[in-house]
N, C-alpha and C. Protein backbone atom coordinates (compact mmCIF):
# COMPACT_ATOMS: atom_id res chain seq x y z
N UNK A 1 -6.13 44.56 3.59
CA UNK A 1 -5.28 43.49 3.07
C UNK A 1 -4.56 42.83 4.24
N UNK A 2 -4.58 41.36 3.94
CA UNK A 2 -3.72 40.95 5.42
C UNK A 2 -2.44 40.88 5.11
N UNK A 3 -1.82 41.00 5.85
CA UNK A 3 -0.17 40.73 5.66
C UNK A 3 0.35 39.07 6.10
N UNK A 4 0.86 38.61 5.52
CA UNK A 4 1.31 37.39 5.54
C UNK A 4 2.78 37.27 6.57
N UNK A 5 2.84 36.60 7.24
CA UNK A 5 4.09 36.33 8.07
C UNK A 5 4.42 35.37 8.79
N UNK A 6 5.94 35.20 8.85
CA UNK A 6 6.23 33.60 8.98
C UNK A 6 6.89 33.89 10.56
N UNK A 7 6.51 32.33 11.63
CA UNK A 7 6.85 31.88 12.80
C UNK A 7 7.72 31.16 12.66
N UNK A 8 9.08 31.55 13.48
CA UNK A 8 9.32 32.32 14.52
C UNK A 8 9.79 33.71 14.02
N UNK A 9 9.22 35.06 14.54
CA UNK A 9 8.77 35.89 13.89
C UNK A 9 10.09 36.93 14.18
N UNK A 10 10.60 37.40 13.52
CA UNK A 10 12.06 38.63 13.60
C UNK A 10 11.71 39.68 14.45
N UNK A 11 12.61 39.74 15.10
CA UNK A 11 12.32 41.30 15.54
C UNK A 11 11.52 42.50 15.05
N UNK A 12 12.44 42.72 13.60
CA UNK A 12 12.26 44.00 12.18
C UNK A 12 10.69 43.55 12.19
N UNK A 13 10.51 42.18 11.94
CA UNK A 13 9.12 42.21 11.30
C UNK A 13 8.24 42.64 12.17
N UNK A 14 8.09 42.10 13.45
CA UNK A 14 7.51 42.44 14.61
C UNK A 14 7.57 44.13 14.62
N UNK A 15 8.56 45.09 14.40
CA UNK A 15 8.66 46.36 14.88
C UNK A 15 7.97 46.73 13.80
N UNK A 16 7.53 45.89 12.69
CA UNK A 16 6.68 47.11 11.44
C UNK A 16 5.79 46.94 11.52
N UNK A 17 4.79 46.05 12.16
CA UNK A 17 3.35 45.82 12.55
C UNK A 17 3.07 47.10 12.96
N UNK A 18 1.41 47.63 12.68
CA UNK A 18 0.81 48.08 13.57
C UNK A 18 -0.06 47.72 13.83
N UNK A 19 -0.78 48.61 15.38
CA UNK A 19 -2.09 48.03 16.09
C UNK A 19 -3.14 48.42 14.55
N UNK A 20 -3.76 47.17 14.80
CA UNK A 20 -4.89 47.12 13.83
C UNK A 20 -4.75 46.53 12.49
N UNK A 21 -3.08 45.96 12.53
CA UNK A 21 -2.82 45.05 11.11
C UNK A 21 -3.53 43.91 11.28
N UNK A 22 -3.96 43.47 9.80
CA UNK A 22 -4.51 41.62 9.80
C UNK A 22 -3.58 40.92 9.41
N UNK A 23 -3.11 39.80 9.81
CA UNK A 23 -1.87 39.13 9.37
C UNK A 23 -2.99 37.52 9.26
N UNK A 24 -1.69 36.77 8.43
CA UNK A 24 -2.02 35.43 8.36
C UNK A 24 -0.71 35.04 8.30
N UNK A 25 -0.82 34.27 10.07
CA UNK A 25 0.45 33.60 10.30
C UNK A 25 0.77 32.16 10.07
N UNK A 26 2.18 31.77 9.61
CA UNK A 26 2.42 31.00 8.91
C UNK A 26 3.91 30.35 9.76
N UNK A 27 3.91 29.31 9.92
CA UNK A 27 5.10 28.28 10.37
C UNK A 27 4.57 27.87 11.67
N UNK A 28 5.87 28.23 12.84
CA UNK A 28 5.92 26.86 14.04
C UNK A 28 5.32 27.77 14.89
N UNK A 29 4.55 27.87 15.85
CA UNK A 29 4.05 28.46 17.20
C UNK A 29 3.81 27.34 18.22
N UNK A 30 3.48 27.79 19.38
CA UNK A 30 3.84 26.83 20.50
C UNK A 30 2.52 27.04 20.91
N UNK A 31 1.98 26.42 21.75
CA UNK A 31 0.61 26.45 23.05
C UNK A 31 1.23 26.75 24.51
N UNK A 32 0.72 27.79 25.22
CA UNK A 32 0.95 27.62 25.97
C UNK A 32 -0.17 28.19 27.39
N UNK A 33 -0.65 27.75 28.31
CA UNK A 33 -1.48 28.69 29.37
C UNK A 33 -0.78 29.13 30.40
N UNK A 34 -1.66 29.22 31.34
CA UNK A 34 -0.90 29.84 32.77
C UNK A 34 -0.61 28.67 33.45
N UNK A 35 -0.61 27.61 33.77
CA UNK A 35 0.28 26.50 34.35
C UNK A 35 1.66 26.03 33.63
N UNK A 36 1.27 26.44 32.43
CA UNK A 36 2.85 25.91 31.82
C UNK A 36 3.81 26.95 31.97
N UNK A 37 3.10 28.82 31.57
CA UNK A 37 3.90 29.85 31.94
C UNK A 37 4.47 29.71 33.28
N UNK A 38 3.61 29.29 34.29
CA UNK A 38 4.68 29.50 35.71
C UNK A 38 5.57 27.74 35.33
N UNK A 39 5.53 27.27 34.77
CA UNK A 39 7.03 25.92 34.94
C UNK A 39 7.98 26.69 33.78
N UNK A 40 6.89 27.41 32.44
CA UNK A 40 8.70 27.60 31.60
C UNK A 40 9.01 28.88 32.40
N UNK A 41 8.94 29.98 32.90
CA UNK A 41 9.05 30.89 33.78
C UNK A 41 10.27 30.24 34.93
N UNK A 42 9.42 29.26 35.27
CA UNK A 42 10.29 28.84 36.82
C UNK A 42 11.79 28.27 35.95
N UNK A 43 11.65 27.76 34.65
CA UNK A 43 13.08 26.97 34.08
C UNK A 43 13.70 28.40 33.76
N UNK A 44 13.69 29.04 33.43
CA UNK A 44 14.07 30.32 32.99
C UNK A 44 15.06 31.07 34.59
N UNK A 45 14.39 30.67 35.85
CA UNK A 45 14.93 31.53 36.57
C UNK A 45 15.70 30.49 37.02
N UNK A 46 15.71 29.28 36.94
CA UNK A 46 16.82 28.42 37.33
C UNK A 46 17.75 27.99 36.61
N UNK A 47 18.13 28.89 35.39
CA UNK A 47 18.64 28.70 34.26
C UNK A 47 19.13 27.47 33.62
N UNK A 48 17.83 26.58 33.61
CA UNK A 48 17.90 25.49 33.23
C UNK A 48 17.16 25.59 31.85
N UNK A 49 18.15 24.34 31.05
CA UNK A 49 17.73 24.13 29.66
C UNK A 49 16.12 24.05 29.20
N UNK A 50 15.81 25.42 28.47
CA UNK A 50 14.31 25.92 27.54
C UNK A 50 14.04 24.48 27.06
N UNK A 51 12.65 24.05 27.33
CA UNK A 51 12.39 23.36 26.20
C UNK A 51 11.79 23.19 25.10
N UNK A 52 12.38 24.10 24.67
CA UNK A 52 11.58 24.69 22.65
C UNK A 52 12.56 26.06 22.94
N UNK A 53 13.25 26.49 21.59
CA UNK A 53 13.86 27.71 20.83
C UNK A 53 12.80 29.47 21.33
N UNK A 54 13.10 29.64 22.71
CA UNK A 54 12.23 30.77 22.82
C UNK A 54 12.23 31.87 22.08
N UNK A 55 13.66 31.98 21.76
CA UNK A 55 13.79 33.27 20.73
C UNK A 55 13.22 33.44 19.54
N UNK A 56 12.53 34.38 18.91
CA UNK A 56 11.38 34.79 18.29
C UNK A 56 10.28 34.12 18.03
N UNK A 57 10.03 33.07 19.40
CA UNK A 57 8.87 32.38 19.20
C UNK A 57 7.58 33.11 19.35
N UNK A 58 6.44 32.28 19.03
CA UNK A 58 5.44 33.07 19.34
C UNK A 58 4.03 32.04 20.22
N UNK A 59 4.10 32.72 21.36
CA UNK A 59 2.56 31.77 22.07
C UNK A 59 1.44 31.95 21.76
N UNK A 60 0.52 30.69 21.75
CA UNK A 60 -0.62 30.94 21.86
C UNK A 60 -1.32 30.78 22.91
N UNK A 61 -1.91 31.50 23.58
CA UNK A 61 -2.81 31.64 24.87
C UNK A 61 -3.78 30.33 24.64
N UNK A 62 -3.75 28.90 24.25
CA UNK A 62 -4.64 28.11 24.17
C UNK A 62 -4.54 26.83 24.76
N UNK A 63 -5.86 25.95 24.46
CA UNK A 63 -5.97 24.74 25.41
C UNK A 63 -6.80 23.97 24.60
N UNK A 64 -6.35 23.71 23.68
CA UNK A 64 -7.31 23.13 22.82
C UNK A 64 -8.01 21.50 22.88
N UNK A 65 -9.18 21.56 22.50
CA UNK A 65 -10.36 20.34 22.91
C UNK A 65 -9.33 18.89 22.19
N UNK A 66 -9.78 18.09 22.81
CA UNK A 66 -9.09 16.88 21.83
C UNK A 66 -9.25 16.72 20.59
N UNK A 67 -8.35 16.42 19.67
CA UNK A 67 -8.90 16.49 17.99
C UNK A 67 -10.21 15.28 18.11
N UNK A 68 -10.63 15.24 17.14
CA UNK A 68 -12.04 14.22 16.42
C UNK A 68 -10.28 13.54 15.72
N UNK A 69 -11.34 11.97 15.78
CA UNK A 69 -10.71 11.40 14.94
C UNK A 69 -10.10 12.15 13.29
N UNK A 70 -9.34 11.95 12.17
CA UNK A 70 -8.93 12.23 11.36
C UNK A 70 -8.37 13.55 11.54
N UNK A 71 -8.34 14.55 12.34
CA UNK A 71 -8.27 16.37 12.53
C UNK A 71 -6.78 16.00 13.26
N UNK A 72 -6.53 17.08 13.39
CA UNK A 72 -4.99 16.99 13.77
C UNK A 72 -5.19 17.79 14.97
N UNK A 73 -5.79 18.83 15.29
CA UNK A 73 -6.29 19.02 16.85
C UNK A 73 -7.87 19.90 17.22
N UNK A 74 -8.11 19.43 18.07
CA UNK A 74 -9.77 20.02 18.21
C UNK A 74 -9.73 21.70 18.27
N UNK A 75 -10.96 22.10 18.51
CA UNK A 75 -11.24 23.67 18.56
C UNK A 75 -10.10 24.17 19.82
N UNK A 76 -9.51 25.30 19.07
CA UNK A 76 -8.33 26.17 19.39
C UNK A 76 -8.57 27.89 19.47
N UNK A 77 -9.64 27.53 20.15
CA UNK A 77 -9.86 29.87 20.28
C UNK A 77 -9.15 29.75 21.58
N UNK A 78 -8.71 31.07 21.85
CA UNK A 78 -7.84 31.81 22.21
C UNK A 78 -8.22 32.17 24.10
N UNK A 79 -7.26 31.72 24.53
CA UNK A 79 -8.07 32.32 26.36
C UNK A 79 -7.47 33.63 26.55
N UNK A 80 -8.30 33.98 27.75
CA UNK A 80 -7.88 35.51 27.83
C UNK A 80 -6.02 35.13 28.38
N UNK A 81 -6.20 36.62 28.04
CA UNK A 81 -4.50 36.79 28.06
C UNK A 81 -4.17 37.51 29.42
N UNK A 82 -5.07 38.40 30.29
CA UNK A 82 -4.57 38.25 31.22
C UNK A 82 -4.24 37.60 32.17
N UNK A 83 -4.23 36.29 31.95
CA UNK A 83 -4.16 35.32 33.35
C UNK A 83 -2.82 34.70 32.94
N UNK A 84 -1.61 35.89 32.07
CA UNK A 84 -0.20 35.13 31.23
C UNK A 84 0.68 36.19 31.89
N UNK A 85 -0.13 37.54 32.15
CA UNK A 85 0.59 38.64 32.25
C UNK A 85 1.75 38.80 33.60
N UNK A 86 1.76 37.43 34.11
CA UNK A 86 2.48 37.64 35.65
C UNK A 86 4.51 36.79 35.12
N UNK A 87 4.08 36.36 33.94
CA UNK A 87 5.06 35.64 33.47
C UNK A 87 5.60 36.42 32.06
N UNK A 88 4.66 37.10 30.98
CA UNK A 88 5.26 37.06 30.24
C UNK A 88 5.61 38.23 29.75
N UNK A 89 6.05 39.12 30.60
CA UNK A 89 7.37 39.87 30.65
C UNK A 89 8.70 39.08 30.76
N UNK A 90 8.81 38.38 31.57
CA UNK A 90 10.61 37.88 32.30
C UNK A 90 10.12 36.99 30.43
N UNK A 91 9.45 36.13 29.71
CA UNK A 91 9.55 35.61 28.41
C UNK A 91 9.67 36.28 27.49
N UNK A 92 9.45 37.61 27.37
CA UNK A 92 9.57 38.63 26.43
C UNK A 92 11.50 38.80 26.27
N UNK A 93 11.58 39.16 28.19
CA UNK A 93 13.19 39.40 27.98
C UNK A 93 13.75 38.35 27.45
N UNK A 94 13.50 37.31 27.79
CA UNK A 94 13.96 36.22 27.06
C UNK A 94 14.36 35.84 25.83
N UNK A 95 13.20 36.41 25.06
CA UNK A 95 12.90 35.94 23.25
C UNK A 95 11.90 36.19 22.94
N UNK A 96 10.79 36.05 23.55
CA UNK A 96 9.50 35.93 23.07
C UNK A 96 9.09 36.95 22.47
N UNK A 97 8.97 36.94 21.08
CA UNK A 97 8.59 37.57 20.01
C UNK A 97 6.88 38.32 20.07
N UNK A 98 6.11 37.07 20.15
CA UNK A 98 5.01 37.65 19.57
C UNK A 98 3.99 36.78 20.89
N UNK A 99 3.01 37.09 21.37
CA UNK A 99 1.80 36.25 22.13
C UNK A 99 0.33 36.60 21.17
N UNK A 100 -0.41 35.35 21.08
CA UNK A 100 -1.64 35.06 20.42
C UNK A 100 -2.67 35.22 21.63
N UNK A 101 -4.28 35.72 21.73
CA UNK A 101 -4.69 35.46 23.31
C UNK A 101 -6.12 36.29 22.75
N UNK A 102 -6.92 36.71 23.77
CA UNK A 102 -7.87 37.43 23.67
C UNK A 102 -7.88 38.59 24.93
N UNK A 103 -8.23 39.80 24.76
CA UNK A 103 -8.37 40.61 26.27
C UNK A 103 -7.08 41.47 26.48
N UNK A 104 -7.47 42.49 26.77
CA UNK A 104 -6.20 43.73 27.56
C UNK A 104 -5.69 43.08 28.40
N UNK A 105 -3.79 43.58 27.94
CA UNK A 105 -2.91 43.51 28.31
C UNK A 105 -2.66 44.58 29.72
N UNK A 106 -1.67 44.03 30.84
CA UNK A 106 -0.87 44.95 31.65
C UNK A 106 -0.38 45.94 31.40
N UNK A 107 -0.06 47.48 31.67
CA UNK A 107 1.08 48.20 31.56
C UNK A 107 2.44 47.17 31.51
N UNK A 108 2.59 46.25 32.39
CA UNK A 108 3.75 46.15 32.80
C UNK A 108 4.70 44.90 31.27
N UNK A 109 3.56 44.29 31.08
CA UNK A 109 3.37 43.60 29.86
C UNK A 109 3.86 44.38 28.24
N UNK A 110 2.85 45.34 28.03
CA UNK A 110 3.03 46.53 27.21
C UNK A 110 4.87 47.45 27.14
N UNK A 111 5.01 47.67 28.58
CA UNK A 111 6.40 47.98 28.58
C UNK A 111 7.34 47.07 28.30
N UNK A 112 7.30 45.81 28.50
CA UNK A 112 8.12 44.53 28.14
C UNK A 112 8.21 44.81 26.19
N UNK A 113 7.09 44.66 26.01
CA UNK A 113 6.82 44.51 24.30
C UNK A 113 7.44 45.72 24.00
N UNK A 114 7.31 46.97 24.26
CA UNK A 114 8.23 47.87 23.43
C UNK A 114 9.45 47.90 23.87
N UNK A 115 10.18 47.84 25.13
CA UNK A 115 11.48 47.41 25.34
C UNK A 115 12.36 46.14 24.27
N UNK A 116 11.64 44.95 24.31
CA UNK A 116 12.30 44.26 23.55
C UNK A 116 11.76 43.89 22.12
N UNK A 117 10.32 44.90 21.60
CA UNK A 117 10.26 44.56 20.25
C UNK A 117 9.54 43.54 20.11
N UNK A 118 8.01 43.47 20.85
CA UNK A 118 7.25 42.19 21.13
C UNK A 118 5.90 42.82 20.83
N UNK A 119 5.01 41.70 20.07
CA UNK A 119 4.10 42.05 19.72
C UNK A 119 2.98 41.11 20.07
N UNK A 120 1.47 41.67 20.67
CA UNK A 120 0.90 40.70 20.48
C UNK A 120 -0.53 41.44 19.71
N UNK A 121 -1.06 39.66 19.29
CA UNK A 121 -2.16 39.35 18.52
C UNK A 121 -3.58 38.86 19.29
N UNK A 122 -4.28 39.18 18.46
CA UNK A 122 -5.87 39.26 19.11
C UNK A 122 -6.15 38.10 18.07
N UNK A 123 -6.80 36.92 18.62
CA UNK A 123 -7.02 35.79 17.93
C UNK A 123 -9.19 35.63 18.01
N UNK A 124 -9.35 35.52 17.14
CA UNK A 124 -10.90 35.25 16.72
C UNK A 124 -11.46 34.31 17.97
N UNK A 125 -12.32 35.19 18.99
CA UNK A 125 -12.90 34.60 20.17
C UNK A 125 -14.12 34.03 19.46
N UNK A 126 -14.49 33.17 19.63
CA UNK A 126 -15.98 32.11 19.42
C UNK A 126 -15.38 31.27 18.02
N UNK A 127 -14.88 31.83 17.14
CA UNK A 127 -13.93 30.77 16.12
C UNK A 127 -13.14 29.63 16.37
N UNK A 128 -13.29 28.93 17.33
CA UNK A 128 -12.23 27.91 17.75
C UNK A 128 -12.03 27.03 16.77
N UNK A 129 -13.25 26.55 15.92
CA UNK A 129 -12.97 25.66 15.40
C UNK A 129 -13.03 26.46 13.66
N UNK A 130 -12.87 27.47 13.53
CA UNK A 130 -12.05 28.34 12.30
C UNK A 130 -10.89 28.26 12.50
N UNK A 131 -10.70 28.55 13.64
CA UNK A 131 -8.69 28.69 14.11
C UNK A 131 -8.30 27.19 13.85
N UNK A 132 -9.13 26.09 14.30
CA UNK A 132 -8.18 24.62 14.10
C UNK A 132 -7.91 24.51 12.84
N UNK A 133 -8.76 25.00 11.72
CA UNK A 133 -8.32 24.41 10.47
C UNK A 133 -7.48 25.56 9.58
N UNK A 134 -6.43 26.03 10.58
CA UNK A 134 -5.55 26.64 10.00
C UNK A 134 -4.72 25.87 10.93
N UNK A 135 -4.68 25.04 11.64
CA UNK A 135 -3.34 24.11 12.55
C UNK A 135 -3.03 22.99 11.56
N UNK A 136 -1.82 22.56 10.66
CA UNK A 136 -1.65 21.73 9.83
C UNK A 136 -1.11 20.84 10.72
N UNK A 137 -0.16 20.74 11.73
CA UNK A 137 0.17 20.01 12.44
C UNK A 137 0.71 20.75 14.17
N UNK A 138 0.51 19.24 14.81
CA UNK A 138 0.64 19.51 16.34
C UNK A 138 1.05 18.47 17.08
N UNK A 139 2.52 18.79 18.15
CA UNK A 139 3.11 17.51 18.22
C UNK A 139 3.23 18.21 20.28
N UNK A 140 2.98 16.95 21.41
CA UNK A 140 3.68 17.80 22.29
C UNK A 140 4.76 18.20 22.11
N UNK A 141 5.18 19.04 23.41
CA UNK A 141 6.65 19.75 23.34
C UNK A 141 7.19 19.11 25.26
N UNK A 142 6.15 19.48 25.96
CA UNK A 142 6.71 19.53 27.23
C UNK A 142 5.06 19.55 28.08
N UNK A 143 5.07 18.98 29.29
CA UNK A 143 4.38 18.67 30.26
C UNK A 143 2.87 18.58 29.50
N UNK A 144 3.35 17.25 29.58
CA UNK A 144 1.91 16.45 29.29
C UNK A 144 1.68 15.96 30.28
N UNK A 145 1.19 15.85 31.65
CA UNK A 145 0.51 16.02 32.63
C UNK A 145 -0.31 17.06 32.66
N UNK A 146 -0.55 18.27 31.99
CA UNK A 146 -1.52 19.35 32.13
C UNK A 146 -2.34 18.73 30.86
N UNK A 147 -2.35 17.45 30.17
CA UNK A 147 -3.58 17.77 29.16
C UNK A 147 -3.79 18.52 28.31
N UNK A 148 -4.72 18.57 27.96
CA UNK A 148 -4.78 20.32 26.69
C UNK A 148 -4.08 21.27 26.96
N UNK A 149 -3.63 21.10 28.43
CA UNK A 149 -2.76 22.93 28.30
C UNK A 149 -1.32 22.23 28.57
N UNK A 150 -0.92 21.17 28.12
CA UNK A 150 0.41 20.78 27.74
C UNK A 150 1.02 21.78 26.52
N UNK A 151 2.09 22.32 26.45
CA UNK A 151 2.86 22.79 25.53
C UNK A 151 2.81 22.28 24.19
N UNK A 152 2.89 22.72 23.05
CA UNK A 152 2.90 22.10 21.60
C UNK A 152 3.17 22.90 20.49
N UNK A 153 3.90 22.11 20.10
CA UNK A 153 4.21 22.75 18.72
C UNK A 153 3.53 22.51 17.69
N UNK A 154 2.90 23.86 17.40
CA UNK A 154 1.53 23.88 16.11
C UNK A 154 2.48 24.28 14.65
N UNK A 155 2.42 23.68 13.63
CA UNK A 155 2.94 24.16 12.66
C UNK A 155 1.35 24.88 11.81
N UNK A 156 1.20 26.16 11.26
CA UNK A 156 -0.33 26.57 11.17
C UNK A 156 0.22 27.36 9.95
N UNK A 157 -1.01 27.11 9.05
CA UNK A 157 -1.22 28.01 7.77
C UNK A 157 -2.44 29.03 7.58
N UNK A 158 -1.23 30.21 7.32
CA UNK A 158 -2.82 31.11 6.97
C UNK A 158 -3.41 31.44 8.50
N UNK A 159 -3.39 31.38 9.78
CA UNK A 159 -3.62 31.62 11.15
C UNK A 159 -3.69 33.13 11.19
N UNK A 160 -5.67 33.11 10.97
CA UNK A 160 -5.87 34.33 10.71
C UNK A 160 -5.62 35.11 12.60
N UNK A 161 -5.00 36.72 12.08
CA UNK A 161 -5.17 37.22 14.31
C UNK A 161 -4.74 38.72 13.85
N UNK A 162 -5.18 39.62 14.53
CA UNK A 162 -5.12 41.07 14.39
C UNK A 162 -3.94 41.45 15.73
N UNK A 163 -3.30 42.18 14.95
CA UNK A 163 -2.42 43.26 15.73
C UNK A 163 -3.25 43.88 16.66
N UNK A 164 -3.07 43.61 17.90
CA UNK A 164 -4.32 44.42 19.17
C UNK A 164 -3.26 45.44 19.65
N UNK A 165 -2.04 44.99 20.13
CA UNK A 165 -0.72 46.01 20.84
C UNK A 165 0.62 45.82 19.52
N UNK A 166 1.37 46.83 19.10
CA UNK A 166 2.19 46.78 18.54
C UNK A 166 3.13 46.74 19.39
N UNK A 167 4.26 46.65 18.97
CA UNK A 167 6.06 47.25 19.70
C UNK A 167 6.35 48.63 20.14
N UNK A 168 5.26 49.31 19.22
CA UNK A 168 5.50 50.90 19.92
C UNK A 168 4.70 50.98 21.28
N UNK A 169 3.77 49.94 21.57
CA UNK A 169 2.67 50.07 22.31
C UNK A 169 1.17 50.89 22.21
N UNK A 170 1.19 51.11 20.92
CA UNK A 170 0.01 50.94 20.25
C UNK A 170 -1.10 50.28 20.58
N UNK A 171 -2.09 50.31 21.42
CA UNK A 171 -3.01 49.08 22.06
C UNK A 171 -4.56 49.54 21.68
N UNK A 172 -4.84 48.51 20.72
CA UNK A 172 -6.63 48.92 20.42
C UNK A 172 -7.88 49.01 21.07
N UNK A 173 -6.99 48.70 22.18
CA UNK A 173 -8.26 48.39 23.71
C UNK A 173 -8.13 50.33 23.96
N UNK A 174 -7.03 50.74 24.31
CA UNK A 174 -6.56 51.97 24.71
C UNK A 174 -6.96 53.12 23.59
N UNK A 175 -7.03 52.60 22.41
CA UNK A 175 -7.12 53.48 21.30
C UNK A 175 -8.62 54.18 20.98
N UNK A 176 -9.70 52.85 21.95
CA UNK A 176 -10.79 53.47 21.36
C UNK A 176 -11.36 52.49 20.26
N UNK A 177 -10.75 51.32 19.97
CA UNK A 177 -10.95 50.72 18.91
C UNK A 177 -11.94 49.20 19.51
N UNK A 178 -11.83 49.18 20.45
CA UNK A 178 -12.35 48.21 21.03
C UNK A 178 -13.88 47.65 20.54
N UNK A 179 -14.50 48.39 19.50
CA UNK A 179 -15.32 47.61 19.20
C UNK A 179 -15.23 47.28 17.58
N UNK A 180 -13.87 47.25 16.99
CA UNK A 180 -13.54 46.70 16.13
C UNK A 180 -12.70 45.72 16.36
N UNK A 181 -12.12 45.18 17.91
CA UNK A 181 -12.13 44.01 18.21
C UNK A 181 -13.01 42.89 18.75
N UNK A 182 -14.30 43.88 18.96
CA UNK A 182 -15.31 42.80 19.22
C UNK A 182 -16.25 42.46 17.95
N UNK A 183 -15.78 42.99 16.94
CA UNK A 183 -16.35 42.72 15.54
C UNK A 183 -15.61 41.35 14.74
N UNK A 184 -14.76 41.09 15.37
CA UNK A 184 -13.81 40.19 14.64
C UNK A 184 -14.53 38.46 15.22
């Protein structure tokens, strides 16, 4: 059964996940890759004004294709997630609730998420364009000079993604489960 849950995601809710829940996520999530992580990263250490509500937000590791006319944004699967892991610890301390992505996480990453109660999700690799038509809407947020890997706020229904690491640090790569994430 999937569990249903709404963005920007609570702490509590985040700490009752476990590795290997199906959720279908529901409200605001952001886009973000590794060029935008090192500028919101770099605003963060110059304690200059966030631009978007980091606290219990949730990223998505994506870069999505230009929409087709009438679509609200093109195919949206998931990039690997280690190429986030150098930033999104110091975003975890921050707020950051939950990360969307594909691929094993850091130790150092993993310790961030159970310290502050952060969870991330394993998003359907080769589905890109399953994942867009759960994006109801998508507006930039910040640095549109990077193109597709500009920042954005996705409002998404039903955004099917599996619990891969919980908050306890629970990790399905580690567990042995790893080929019930390559089944997805």
């Amino acid at each position: 059964m999937d569990i249903r849950l709404r963005a920007p995601l609570t702490k509590k809710a985040a700490l009752e996940l476990r590795a290997g829940d199906r959720v279908l996520l529901n409200g605001v999530i952001y886009t973000a890759r590794d060029a935008a992580h090192a500028r919101l990263t770099d605003v963060l250490e110059k304690g200059e004004a966030f631009p978007f509500d980091l606290q219990d937000s949730v990223i998505y590791y994506v870069g999505p294709s230009p929409a087709r006319p009438g679509r609200v944004i093109g195919a949206a699967g998931p990039t690997t997630s280690y190429r986030m892991d150098a930033y999104a610890p110091r975003l975890i301390e921050a707020g950051l609730r939950g990360m969307i992505g594909k691929g094993m996480r850091s130790p150092q990453v993993i310790d961030s998420m159970k310290k502050y109660g952060a969870v991330y999700f394993g998003a359907l690799g080769g589905g890109a364009a399953l994942i867009a038509g759960s994006v109801v809407a998508a507006e930039p947020v910040c640095y549109e000079d990077l193109g597709t890997e500009a920042v954005q706020r996705l409002t998404v229904r039903d955004f099917p993604a599996t619990v891969v690491i919980d908050a306890q640090g629970a990790d399905l790569y580690r567990l042995g489960r790893a080929d019930y994430l390559r089944s997805l």
